[in-house]
C-alpha atoms as a PDB file:
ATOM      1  CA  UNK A   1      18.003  18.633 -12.474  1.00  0.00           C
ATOM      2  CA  UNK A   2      21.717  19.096 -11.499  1.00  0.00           C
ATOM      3  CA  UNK A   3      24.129  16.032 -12.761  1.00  0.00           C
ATOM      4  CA  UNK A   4      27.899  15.137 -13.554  1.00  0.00           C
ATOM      5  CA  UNK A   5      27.844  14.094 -16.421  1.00  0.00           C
ATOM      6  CA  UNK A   6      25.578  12.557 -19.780  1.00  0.00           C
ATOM      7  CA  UNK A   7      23.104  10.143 -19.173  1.00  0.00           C
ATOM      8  CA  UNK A   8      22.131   7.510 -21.375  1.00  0.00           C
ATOM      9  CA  UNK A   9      19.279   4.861 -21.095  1.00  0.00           C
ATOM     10  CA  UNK A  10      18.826   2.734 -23.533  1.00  0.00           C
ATOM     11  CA  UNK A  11      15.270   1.443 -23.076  1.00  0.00           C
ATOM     12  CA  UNK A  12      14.055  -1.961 -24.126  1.00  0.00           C
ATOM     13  CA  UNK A  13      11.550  -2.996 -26.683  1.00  0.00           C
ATOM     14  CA  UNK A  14       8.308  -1.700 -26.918  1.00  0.00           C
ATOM     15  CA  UNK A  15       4.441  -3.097 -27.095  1.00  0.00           C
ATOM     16  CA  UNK A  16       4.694  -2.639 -30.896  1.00  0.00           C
ATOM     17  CA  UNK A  17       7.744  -4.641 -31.266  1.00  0.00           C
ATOM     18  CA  UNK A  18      10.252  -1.705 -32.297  1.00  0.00           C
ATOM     19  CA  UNK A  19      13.248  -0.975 -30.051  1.00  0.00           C
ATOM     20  CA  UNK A  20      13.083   2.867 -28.571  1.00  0.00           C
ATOM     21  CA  UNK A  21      15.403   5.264 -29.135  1.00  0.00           C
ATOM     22  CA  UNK A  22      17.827   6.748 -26.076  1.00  0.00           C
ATOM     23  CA  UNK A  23      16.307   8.932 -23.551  1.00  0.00           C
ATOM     24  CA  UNK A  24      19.222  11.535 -22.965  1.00  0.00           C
ATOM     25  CA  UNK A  25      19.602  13.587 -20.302  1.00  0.00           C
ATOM     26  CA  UNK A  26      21.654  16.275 -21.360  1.00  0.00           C
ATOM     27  CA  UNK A  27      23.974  18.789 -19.124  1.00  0.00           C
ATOM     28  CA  UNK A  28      24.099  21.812 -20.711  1.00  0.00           C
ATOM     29  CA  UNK A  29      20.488  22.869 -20.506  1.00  0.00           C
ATOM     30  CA  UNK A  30      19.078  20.724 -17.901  1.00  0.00           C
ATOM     31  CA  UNK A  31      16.960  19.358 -20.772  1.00  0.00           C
ATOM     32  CA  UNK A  32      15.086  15.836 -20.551  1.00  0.00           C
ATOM     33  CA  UNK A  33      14.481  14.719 -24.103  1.00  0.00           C
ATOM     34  CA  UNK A  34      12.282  11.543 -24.482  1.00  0.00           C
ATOM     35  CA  UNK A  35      11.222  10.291 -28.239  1.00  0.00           C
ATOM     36  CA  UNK A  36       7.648   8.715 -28.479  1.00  0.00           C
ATOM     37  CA  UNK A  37       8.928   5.392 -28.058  1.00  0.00           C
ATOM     38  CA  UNK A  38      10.317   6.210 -25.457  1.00  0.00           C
ATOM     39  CA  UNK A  39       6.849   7.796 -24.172  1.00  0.00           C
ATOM     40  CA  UNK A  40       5.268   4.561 -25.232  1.00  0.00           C
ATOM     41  CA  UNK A  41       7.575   2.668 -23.506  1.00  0.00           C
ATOM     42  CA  UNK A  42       6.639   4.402 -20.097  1.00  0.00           C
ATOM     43  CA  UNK A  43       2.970   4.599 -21.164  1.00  0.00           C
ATOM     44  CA  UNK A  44       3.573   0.393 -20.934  1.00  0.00           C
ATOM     45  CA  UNK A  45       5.120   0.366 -18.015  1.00  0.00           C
ATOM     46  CA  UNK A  46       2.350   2.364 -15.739  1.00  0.00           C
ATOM     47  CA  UNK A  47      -0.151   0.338 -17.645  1.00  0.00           C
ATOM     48  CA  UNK A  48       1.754  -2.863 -16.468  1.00  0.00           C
ATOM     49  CA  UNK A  49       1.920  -1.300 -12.722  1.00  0.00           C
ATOM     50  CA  UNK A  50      -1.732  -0.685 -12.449  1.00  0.00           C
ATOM     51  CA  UNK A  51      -2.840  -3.941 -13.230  1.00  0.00           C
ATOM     52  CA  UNK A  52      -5.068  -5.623 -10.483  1.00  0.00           C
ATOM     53  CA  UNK A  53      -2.750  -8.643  -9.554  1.00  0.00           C
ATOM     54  CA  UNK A  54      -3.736 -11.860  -7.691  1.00  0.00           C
ATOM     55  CA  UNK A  55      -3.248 -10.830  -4.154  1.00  0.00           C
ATOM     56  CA  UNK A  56      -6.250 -10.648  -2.166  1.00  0.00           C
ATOM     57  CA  UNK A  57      -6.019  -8.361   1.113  1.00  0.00           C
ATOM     58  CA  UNK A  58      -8.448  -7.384   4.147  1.00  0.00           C
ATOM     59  CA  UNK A  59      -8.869  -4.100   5.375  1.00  0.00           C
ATOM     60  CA  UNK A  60      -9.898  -3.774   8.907  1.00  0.00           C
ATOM     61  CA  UNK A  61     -10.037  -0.913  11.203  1.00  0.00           C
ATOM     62  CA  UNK A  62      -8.670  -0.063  15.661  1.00  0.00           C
ATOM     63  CA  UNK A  63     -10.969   3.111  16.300  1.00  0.00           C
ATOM     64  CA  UNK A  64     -11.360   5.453  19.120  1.00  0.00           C
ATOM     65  CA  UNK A  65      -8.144   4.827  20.848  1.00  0.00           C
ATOM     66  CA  UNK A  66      -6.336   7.581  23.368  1.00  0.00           C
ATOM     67  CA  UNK A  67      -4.198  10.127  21.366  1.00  0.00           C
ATOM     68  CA  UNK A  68      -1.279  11.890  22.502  1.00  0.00           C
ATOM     69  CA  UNK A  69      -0.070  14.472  20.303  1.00  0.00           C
ATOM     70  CA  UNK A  70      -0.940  13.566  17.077  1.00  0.00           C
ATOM     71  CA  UNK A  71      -4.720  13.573  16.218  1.00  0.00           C
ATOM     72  CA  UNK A  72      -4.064   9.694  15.137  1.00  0.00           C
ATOM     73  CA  UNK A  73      -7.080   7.933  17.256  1.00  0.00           C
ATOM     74  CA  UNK A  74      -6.935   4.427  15.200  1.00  0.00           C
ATOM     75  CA  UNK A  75      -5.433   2.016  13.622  1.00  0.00           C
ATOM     76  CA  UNK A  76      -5.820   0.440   9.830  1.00  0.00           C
ATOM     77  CA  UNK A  77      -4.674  -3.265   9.802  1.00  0.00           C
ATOM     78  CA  UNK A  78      -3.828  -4.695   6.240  1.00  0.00           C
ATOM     79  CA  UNK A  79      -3.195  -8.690   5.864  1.00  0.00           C
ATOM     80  CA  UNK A  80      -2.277 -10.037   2.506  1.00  0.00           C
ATOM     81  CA  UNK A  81      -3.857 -13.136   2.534  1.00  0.00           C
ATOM     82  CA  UNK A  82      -1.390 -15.038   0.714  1.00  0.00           C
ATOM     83  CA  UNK A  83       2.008 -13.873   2.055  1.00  0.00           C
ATOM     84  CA  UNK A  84       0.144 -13.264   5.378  1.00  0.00           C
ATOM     85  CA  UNK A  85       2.433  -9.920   5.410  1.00  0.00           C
ATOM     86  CA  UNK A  86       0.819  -7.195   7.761  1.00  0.00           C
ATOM     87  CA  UNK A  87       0.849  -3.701   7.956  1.00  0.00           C
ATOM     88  CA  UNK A  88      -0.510  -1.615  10.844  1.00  0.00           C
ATOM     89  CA  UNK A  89      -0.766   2.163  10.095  1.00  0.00           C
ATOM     90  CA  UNK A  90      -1.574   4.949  12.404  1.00  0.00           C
ATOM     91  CA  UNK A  91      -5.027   7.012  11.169  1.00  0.00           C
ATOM     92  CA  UNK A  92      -7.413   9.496  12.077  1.00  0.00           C
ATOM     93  CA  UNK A  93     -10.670   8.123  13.235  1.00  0.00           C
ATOM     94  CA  UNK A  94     -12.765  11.176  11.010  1.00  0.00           C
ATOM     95  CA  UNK A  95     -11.247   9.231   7.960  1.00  0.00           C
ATOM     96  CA  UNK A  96     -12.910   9.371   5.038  1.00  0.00           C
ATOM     97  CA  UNK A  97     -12.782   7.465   1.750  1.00  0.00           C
ATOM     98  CA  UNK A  98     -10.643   9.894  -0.056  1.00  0.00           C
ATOM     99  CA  UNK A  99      -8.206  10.451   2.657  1.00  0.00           C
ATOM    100  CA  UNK A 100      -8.061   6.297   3.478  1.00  0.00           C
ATOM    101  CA  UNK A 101      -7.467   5.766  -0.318  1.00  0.00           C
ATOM    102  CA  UNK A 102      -4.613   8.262  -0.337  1.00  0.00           C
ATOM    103  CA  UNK A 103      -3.341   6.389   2.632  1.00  0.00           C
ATOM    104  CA  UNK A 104      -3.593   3.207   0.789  1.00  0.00           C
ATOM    105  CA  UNK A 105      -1.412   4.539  -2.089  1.00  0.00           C
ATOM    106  CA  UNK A 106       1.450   5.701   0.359  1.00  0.00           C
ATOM    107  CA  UNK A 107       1.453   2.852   2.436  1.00  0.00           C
ATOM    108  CA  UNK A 108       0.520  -0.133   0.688  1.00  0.00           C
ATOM    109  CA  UNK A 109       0.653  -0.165  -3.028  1.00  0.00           C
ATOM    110  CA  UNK A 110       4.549   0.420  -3.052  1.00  0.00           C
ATOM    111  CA  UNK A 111       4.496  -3.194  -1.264  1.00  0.00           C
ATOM    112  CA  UNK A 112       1.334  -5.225  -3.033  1.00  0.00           C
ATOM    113  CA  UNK A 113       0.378  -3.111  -5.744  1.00  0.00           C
ATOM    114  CA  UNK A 114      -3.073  -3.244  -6.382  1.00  0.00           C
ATOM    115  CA  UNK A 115      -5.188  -6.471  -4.692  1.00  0.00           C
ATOM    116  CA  UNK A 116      -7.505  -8.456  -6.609  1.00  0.00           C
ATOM    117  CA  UNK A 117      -9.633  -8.291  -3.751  1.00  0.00           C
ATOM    118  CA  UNK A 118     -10.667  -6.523  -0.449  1.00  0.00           C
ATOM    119  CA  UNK A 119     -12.372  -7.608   2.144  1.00  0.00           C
ATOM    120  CA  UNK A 120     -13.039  -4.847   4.755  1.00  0.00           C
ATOM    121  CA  UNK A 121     -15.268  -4.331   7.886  1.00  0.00           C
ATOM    122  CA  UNK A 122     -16.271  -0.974   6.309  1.00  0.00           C
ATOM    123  CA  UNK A 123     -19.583  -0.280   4.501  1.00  0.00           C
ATOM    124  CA  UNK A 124     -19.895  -1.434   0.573  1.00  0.00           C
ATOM    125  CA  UNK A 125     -20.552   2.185  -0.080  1.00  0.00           C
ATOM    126  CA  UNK A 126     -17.269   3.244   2.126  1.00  0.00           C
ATOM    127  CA  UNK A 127     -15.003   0.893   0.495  1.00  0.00           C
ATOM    128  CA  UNK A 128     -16.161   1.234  -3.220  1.00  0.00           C
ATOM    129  CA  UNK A 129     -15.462   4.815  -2.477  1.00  0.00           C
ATOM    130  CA  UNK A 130     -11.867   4.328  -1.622  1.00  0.00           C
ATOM    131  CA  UNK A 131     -11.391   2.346  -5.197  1.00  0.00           C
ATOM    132  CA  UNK A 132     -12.793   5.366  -7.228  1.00  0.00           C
ATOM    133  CA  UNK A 133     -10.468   7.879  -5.001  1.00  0.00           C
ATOM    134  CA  UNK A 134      -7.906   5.497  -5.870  1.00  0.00           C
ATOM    135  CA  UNK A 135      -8.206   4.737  -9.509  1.00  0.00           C
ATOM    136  CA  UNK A 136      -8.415   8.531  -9.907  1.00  0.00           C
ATOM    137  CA  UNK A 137      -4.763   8.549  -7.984  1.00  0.00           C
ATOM    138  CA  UNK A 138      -3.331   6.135 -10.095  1.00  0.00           C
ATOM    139  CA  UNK A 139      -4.933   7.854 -13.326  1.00  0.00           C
ATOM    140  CA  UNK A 140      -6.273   4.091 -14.535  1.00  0.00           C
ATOM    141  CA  UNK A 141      -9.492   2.107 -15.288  1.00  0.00           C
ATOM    142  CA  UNK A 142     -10.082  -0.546 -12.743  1.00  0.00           C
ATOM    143  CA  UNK A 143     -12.511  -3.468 -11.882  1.00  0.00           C
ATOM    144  CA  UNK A 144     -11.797  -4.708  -8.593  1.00  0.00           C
ATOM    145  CA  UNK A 145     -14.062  -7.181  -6.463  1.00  0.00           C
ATOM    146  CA  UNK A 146     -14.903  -5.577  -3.158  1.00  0.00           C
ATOM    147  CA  UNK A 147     -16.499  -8.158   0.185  1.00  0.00           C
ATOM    148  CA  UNK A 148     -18.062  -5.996   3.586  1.00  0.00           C
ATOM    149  CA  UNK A 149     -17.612  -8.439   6.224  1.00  0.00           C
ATOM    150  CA  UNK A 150     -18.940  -7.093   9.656  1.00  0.00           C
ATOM    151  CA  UNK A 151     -17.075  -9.835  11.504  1.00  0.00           C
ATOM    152  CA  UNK A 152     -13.644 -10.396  10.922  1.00  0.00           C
ATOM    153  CA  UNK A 153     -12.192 -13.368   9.220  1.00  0.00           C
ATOM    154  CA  UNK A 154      -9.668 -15.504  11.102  1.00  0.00           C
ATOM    155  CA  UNK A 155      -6.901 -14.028   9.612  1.00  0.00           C
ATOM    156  CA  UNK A 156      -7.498 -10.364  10.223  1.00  0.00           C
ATOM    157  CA  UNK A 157      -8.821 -11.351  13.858  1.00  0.00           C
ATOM    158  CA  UNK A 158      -5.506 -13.046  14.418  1.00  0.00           C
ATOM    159  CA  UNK A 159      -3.395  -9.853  13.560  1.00  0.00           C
ATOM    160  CA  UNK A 160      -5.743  -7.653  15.186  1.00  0.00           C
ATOM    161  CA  UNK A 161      -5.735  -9.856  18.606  1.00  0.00           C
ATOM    162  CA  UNK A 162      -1.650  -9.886  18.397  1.00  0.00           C
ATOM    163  CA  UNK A 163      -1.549  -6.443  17.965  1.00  0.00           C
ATOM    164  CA  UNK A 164      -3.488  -5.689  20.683  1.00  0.00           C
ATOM    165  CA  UNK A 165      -1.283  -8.222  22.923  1.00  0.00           C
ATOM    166  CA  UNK A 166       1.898  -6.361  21.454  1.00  0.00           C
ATOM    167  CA  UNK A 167       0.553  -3.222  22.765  1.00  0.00           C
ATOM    168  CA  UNK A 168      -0.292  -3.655  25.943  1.00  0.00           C
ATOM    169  CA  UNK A 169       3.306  -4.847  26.795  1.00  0.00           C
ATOM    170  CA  UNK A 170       4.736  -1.148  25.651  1.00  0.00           C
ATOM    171  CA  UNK A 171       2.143   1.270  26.066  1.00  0.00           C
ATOM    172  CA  UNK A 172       2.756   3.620  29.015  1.00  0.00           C
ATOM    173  CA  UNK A 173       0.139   3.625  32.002  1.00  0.00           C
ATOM    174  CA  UNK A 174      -2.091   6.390  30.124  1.00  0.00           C
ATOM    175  CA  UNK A 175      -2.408   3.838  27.135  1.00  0.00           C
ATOM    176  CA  UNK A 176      -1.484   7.435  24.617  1.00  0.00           C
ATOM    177  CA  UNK A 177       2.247   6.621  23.299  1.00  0.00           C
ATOM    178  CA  UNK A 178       1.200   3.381  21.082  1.00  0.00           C
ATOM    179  CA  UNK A 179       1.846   5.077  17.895  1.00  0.00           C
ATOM    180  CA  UNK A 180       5.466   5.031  18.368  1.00  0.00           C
ATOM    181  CA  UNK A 181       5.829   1.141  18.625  1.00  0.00           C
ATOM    182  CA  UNK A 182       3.421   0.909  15.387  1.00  0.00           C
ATOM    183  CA  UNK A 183       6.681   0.551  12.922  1.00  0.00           C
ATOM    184  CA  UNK A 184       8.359  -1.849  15.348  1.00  0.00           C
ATOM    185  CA  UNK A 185       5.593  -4.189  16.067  1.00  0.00           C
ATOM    186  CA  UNK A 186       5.076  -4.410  12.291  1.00  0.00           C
ATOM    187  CA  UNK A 187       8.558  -5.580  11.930  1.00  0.00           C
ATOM    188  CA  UNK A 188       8.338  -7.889  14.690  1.00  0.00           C
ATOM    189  CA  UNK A 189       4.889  -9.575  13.619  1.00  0.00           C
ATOM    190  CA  UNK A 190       6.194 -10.067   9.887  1.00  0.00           C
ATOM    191  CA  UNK A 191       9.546 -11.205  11.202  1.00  0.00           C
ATOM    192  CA  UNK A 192       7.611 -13.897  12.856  1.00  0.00           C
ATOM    193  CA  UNK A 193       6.607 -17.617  11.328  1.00  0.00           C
ATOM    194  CA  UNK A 194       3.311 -18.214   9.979  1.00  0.00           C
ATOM    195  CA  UNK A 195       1.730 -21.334  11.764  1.00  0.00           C
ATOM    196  CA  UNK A 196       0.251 -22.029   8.136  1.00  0.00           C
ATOM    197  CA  UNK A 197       2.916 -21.415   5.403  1.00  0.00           C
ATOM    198  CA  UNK A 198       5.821 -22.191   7.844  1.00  0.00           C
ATOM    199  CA  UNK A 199       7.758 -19.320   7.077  1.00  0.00           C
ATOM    200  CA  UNK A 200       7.967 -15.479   7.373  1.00  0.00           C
ATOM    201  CA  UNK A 201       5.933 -13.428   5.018  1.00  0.00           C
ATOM    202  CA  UNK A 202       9.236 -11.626   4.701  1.00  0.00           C
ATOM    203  CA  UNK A 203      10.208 -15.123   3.143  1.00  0.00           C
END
């Protein structure tokens, strides 16, 4: 690691109640030295991000749809049901558990961290498979409430119909270039206000 100049952090206190030390980063050798407070404190901190908070999400799934050059054939659909903030992201129908919980990490836990809840069209055994992949990811113990719902709740059936609305007014005539407008329709649906809370979820 390449800087100007010293770095000091002073960090804050700790779970035990004693004040770390400074982490330094130091020029001359590149070195990173960290104390064990300061260890402790980051021990706390990815403790603190791994916790399960209140949100409760649904996870519901666009399959076998034309592909152009990507191998992407479907569609996951993620609706926190409390912010009503929706994410549509571009998948591989062949997904598997591993692969969708990997996906999950990149693509939604930067935004909700981990849900309370999930309530996903998928198989019990599918979806309980994603939370193992995931808690090995994340290096953490976890005990998360999981709900297979075959239909889709009014929520998730909202955001899916919408989508599917959005899509048809870019898509080319052979239906195979809706990947590109994923990013932009997300925008645009979030950007939107929510006939229940009255506001954005961006709000």
């Amino acid at each position: 690691m390449k800087i100007d100049e010293d770095i000091i952090l002073i960090a804050g206190p700790t779970a035990s109640g004693k004040t770390s030390a400074s982490i330094k980063i130091a020029q001359a050798n590149d070195a990173v030295i960290f104390n064990s407070d300061s260890m402790q404190v980051y021990e706390d901190l990815r403790i603190i991000s791994a916790r399960p908070s209140d949100e409760e999400i649904s996870m519901y799934f666009i399959f076998d749809l034309p592909k152009k050059s990507t191998k992407n054939t479907g569609i996951m659909v993620v609706v926190d049901k409390l912010s009503k903030r929706t994410h549509f992201i571009a998948l591989n129908s062949k997904i598997n558990a591993k692969e969708t919980a990997d996906l999950f990490y990149k693509e939604i836990y930067k935004h909700h961290g981990i849900p309370r809840k999930i309530i996903s069209d998928r198989d019990s055994m599918f979806t309980s498979s994603v939370w193992r992949n995931l808690k090995k990811t994340l290096q953490v113990k976890l005990n998360l409430s999981t709900a297979f719902h075959p239909q889709t709740d009014g929520q998730s059936e909202r955001a899916l119909r919408v989508l599917k609305e959005m899509l048809r007014c870019y898509v080319n005539s052979m239906q195979n270039d809706w990947e590109k407008f994923l990013p932009g329709l997300e925008f645009a649906y979030n950007n939107s206000i929510n006939e229940s809370t009255k506001h954005t979820p961006f709000y």
